[in-house]
C-alpha atoms as a PDB file:
ATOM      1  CA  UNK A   1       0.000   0.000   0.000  1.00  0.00           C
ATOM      2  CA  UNK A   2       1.206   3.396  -0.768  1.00  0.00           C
ATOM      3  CA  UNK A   3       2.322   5.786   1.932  1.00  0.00           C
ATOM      4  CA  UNK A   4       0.156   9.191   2.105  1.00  0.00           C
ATOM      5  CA  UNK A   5       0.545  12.460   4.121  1.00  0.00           C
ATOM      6  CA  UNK A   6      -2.790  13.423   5.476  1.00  0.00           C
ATOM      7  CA  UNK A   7      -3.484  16.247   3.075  1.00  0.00           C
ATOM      8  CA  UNK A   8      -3.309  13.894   0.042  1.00  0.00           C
ATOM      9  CA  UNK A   9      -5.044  11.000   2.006  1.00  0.00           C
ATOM     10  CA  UNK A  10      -7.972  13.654   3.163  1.00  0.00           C
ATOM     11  CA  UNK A  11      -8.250  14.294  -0.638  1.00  0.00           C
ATOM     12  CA  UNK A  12      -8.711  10.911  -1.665  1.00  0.00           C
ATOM     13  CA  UNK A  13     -11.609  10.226   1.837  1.00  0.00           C
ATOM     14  CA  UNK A  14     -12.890  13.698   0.600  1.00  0.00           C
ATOM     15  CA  UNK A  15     -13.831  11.929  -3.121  1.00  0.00           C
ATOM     16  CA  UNK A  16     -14.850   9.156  -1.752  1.00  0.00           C
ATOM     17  CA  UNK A  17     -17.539  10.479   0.066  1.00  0.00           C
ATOM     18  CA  UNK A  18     -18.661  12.749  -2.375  1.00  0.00           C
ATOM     19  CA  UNK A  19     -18.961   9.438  -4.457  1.00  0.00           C
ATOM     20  CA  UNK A  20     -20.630   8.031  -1.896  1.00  0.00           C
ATOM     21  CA  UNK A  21     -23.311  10.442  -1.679  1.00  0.00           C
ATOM     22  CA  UNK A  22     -23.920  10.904  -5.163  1.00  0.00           C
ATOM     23  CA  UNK A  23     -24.151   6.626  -5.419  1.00  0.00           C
ATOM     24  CA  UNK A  24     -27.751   7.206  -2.967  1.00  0.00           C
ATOM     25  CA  UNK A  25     -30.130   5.198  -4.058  1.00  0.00           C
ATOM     26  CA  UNK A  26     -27.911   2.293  -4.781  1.00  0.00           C
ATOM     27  CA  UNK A  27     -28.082  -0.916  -2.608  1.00  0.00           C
ATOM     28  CA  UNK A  28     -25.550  -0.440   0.590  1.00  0.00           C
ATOM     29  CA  UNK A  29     -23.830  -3.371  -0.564  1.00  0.00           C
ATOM     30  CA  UNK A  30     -23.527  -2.217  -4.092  1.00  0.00           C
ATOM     31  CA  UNK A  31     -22.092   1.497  -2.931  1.00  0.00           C
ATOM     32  CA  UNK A  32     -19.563  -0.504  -1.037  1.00  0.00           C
ATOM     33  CA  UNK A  33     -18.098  -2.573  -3.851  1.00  0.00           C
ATOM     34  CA  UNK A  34     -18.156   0.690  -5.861  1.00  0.00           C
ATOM     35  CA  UNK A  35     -16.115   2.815  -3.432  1.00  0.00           C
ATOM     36  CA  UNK A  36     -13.957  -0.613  -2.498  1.00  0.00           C
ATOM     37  CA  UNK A  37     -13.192  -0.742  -6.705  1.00  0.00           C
ATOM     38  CA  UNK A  38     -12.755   3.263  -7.236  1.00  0.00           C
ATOM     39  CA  UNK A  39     -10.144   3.759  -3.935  1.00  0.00           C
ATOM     40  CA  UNK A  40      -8.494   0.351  -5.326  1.00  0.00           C
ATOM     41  CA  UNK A  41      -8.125   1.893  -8.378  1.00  0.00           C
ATOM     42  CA  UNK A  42      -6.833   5.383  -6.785  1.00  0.00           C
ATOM     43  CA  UNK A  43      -4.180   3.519  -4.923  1.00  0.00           C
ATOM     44  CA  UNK A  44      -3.046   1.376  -7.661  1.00  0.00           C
ATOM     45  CA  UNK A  45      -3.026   4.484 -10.447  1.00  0.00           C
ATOM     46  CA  UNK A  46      -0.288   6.856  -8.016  1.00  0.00           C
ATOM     47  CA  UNK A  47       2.916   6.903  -9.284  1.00  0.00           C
ATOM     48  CA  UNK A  48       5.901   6.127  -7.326  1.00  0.00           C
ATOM     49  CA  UNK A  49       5.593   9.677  -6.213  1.00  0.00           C
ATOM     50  CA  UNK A  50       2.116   9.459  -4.164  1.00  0.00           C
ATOM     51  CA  UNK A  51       2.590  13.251  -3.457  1.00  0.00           C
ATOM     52  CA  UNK A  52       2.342  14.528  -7.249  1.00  0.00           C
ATOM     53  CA  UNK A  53      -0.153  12.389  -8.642  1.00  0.00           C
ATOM     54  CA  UNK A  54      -3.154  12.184  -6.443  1.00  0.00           C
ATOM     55  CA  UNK A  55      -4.576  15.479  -8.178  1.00  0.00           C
ATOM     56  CA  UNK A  56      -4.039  14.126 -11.655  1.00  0.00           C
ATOM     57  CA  UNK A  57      -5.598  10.609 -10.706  1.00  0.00           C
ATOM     58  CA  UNK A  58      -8.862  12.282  -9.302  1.00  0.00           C
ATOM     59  CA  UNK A  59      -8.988  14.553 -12.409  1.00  0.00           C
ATOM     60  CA  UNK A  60      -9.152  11.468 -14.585  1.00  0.00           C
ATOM     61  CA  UNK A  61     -11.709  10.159 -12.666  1.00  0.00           C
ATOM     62  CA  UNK A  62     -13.994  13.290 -13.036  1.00  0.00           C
ATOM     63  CA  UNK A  63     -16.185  14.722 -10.860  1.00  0.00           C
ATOM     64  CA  UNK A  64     -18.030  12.078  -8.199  1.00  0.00           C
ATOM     65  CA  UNK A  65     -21.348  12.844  -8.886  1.00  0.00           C
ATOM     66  CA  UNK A  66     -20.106  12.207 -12.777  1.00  0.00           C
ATOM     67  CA  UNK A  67     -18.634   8.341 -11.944  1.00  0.00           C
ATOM     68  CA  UNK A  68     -21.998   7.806  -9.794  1.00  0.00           C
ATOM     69  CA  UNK A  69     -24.332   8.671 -12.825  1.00  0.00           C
ATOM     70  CA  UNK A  70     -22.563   6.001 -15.201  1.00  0.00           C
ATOM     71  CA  UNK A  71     -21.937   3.255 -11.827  1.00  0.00           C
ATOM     72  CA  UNK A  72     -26.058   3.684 -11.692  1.00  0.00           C
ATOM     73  CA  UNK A  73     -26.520   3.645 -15.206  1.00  0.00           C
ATOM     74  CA  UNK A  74     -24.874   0.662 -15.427  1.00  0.00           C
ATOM     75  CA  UNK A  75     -26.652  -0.882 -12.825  1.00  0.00           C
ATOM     76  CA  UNK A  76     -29.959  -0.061 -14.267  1.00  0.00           C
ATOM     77  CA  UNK A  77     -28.904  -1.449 -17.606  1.00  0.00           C
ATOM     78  CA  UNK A  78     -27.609  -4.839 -15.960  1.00  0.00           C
ATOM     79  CA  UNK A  79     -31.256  -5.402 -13.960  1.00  0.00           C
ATOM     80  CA  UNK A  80     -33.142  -4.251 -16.915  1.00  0.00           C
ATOM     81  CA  UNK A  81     -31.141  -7.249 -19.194  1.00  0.00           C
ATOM     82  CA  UNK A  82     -32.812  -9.421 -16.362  1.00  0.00           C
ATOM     83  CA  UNK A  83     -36.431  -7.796 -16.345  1.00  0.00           C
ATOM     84  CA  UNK A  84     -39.524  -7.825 -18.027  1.00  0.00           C
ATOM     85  CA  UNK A  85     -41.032  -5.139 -16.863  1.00  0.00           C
ATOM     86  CA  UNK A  86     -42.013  -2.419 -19.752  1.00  0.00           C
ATOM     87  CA  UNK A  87     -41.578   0.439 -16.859  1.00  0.00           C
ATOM     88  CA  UNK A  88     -37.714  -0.468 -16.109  1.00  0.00           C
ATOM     89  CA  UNK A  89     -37.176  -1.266 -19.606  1.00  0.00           C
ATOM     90  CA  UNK A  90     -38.465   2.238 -20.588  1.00  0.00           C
ATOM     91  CA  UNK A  91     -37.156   3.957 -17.800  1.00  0.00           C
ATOM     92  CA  UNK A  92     -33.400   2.184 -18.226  1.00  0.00           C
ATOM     93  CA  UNK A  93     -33.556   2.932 -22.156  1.00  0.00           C
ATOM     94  CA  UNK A  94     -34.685   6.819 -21.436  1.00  0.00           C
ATOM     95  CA  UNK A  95     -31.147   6.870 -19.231  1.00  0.00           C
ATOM     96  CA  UNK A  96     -29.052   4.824 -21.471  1.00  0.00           C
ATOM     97  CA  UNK A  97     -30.211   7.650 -24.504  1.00  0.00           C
ATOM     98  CA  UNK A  98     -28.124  10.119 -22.159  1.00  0.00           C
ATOM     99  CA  UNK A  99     -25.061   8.615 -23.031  1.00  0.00           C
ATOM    100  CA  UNK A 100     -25.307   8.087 -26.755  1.00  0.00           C
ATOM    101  CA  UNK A 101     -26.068   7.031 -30.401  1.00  0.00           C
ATOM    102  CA  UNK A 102     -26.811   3.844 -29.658  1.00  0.00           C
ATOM    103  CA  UNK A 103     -29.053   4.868 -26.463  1.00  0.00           C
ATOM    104  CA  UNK A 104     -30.785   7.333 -28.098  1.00  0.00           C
ATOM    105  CA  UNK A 105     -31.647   4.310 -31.269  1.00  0.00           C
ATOM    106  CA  UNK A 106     -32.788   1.932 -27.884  1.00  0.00           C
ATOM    107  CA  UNK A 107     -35.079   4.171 -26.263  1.00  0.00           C
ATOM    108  CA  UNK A 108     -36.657   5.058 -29.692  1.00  0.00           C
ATOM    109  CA  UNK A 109     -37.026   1.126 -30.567  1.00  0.00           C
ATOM    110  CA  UNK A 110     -38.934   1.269 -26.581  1.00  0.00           C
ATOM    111  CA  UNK A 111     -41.004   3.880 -27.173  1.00  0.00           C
ATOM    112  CA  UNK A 112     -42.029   2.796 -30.789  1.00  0.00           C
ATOM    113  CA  UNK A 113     -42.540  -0.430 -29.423  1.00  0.00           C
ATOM    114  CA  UNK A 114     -44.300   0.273 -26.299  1.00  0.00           C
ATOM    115  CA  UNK A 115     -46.427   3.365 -28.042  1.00  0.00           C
ATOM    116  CA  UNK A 116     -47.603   0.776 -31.026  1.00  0.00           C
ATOM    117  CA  UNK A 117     -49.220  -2.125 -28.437  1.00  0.00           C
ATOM    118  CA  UNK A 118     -51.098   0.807 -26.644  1.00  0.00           C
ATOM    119  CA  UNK A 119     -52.172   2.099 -29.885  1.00  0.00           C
ATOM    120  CA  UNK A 120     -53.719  -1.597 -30.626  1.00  0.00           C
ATOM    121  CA  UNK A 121     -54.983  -1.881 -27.053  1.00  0.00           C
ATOM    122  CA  UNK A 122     -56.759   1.982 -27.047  1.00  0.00           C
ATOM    123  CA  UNK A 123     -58.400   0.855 -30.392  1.00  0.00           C
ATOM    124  CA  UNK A 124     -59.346  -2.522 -29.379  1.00  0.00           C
ATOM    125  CA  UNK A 125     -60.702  -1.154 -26.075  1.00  0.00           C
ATOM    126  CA  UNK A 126     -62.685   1.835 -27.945  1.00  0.00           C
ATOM    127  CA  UNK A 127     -63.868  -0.482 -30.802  1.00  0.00           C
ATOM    128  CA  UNK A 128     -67.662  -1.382 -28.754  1.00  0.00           C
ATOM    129  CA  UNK A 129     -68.317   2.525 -28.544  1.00  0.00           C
ATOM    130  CA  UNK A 130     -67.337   3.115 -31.700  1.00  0.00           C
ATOM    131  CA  UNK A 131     -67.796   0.492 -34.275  1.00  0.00           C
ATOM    132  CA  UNK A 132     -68.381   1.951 -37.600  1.00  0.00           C
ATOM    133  CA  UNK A 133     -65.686   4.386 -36.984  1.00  0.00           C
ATOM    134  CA  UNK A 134     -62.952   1.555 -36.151  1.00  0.00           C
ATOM    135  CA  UNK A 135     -61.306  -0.985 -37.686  1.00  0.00           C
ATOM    136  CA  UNK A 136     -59.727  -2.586 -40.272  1.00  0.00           C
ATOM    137  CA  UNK A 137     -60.600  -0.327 -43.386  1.00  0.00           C
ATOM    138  CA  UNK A 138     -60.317  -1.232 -47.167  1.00  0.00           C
ATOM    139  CA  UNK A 139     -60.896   0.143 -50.356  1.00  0.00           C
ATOM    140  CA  UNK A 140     -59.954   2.773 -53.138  1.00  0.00           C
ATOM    141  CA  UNK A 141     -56.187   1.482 -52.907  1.00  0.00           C
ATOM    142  CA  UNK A 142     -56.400   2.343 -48.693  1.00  0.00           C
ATOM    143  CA  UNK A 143     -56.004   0.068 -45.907  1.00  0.00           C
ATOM    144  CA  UNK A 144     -55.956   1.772 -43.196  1.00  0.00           C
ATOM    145  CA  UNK A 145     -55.922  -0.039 -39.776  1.00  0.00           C
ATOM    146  CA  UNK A 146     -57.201   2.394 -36.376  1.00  0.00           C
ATOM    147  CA  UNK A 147     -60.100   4.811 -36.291  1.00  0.00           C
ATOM    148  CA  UNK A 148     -61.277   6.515 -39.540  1.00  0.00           C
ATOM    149  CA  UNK A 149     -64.590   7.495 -41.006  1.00  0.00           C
ATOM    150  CA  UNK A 150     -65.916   4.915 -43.328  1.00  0.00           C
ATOM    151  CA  UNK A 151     -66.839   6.560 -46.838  1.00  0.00           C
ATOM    152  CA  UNK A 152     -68.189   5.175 -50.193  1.00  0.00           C
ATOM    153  CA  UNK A 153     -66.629   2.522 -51.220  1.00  0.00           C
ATOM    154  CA  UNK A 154     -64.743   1.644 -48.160  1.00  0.00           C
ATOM    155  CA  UNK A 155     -65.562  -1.390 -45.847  1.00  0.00           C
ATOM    156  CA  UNK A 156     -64.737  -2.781 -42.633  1.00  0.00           C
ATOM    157  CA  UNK A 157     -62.896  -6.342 -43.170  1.00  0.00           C
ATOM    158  CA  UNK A 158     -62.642  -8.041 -39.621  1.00  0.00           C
ATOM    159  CA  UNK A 159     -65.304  -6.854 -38.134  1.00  0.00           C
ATOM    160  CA  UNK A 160     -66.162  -8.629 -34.872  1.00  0.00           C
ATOM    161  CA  UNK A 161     -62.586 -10.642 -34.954  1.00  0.00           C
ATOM    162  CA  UNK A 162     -60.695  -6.667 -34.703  1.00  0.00           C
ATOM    163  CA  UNK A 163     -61.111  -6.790 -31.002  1.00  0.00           C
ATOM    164  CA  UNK A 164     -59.438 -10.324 -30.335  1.00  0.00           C
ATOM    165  CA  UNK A 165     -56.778  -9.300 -32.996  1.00  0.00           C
ATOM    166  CA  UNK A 166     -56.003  -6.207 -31.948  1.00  0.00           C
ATOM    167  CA  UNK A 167     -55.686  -7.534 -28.924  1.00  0.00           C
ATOM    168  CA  UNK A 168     -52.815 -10.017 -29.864  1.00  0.00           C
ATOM    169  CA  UNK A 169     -51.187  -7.493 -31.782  1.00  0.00           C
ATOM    170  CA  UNK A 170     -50.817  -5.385 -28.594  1.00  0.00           C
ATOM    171  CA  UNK A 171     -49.572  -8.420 -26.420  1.00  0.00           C
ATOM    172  CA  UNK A 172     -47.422  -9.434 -29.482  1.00  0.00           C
ATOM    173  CA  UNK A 173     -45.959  -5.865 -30.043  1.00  0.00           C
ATOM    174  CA  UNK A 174     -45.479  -5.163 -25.900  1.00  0.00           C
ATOM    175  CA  UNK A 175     -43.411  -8.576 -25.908  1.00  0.00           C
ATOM    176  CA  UNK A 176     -41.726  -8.279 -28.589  1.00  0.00           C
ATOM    177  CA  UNK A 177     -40.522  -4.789 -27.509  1.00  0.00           C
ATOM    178  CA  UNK A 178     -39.722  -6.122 -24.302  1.00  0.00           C
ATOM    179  CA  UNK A 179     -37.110  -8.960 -25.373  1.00  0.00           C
ATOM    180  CA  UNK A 180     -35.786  -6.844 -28.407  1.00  0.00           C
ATOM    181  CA  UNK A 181     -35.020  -4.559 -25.597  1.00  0.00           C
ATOM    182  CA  UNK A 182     -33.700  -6.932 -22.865  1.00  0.00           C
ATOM    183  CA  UNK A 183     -31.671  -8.366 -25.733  1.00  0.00           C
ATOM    184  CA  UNK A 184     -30.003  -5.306 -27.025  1.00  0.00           C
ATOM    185  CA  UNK A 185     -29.179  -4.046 -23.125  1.00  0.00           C
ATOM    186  CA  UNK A 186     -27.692  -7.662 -22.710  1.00  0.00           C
ATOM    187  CA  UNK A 187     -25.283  -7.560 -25.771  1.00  0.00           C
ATOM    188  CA  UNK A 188     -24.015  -4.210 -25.065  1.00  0.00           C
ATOM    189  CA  UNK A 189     -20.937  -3.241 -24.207  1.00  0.00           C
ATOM    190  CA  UNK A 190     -19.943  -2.321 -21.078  1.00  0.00           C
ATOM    191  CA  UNK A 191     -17.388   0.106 -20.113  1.00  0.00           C
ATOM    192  CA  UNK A 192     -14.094  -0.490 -18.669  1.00  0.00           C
ATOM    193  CA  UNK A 193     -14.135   0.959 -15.350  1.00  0.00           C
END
């Protein structure tokens, strides 16, 4: 272990706990193994001169409450790989689109995906108040699939089967969505740390 004066070991404590705070609402445990890995890494960056290069290794850290966001954004990306729930899934995506391209492409596949199957739900659902106005709509070259106002020439082709269809095509799109999306947080890659 390398030998520290006070000032530069107060520095290093002084991080820590800003880290530490930033990392709230993070398991105890995981916080722990965080700040275990980060002064690990402190210690084992220094230079044979402790003195000169505790400044430089915090710099290259960046600032605590910077390390925390992307320790908790991984962490949300690694129990959202395990999840199906749509919320995390979302949620996890709309976090992951913070930090880039390929984020940003995610959480629009999510919110396509999600904002499709309660499309086919609402129309499925609104279908008994309004069924000459919804549905699956042909004619004149059109198909048009949703709510529209039937005109000459244009007919309803499902008719009492739209609901129970429309209704798979929402469960189908919603799961679909959900394991494109626990697949593509899965296969990502993760940064070095």
């Amino acid at each position: 272990m390398t030998n520290l004066t006070p000032t530069r070991n107060k520095q290093i404590e002084s991080y820590l706990a800003g880290l530490d705070g930033a990392l709230k609402g993070m398991l105890p445990k995981e916080r722990d193994e965080i700040l275990r890995e980060i002064r690990t890494h402190i210690l084992d960056s220094l230079p044979n001169n402790p003195e000169a290069g505790v400044e430089t290794v915090l710099r290259g850290l960046g600032a605590p409450e910077r390390l925390a966001e992307q320790y908790q954004t991984e962490f949300l990306l690694t129990q959202a790989g395990h999840s199906f729930s749509p919320w995390l899934l979302l949620s996890t995506a709309w976090r992951w689109a913070h930090t880039g391209v390929r984020g940003i492409a995610v959480f629009m596949l999510a919110m396509v995906g999600y904002v499709a199957a309660l499309g086919f739900l609402a129309t499925a659902l609104l279908k008994p108040f309004f069924p000459n106005r919804i549905g699956l709509w042909v004619g004149h070259g059109n198909l048009v699939f949703g709510a529209t106002g039937p005109g000459p020439g244009v007919h309803e082709v499902l008719g009492s089967s739209y609901i129970p269809v429309t209704m798979l095509l929402a469960f189908g799109t919603a799961v679909g969505t959900t394991h494109a999306l626990r697949w593509l947080i899965r296969t990502r890659r993760r940064p070095a740390h």
